[in-house]
Protein backbone atom coordinates (compact mmCIF):
# COMPACT_ATOMS: atom_id res chain seq x y z
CA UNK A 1 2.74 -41.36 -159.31
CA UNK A 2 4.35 -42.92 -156.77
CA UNK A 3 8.00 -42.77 -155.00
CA UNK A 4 9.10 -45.85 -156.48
CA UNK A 5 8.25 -44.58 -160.14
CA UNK A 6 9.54 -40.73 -159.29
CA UNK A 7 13.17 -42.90 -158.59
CA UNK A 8 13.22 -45.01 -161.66
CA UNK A 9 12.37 -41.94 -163.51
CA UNK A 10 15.29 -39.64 -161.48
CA UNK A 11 17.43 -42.77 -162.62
CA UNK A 12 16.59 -43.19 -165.92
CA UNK A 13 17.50 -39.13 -166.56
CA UNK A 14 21.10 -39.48 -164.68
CA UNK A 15 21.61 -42.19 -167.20
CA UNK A 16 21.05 -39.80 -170.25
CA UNK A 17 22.72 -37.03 -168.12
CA UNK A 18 25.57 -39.70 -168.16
CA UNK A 19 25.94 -40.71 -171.86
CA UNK A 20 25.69 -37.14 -172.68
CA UNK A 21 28.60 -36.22 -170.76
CA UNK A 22 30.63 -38.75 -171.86
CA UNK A 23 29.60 -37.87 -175.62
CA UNK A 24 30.72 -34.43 -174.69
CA UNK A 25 34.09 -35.46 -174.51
CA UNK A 26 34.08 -36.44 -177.77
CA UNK A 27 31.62 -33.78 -179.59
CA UNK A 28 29.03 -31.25 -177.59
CA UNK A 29 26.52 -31.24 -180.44
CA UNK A 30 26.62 -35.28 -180.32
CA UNK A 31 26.06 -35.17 -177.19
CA UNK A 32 22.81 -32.92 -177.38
CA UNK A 33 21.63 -35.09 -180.06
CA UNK A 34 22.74 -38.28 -178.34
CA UNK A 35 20.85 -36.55 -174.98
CA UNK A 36 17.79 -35.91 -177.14
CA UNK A 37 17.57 -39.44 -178.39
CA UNK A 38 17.75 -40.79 -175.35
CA UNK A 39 14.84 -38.51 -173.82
CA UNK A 40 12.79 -39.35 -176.74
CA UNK A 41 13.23 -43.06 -175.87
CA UNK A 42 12.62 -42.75 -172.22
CA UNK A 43 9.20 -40.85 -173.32
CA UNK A 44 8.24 -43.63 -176.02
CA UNK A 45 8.97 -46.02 -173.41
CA UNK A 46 7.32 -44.61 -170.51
CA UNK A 47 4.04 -44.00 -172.87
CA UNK A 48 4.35 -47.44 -174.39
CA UNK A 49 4.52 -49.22 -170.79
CA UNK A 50 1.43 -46.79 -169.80
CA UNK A 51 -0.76 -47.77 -172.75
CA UNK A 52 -0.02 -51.11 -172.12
CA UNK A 53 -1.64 -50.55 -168.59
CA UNK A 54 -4.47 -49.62 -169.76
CA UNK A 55 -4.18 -45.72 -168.74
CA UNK A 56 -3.97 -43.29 -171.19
């Protein structure tokens, strides 16, 4: 893994960190489910781009 992909990963969780604290405003269980989501799609993504690669 390289530094490049360590950022864009760094990024992509201050982004949910993000959302979920501006859900929190709003509701604290929305925002762990909105959180969750979001983590879920960041891993579906990050396996999807991977198997597209060719590394499993």
């Amino acid at each position: 893994m390289n530094l490049t992909t360590m950022l864009d990963l760094v990024g992509a969780l201050l982004l949910i960190v993000a959302v979920a604290l501006a859900v929190a405003a709003w509701s604290v269980p929305a925002a762990l489910g909105a959180a969750g989501a979001a983590l879920l799609l960041l891993s579906w993504t990050v396996d999807k781009t991977k198997k597209g690669r060719g590394r499993t």
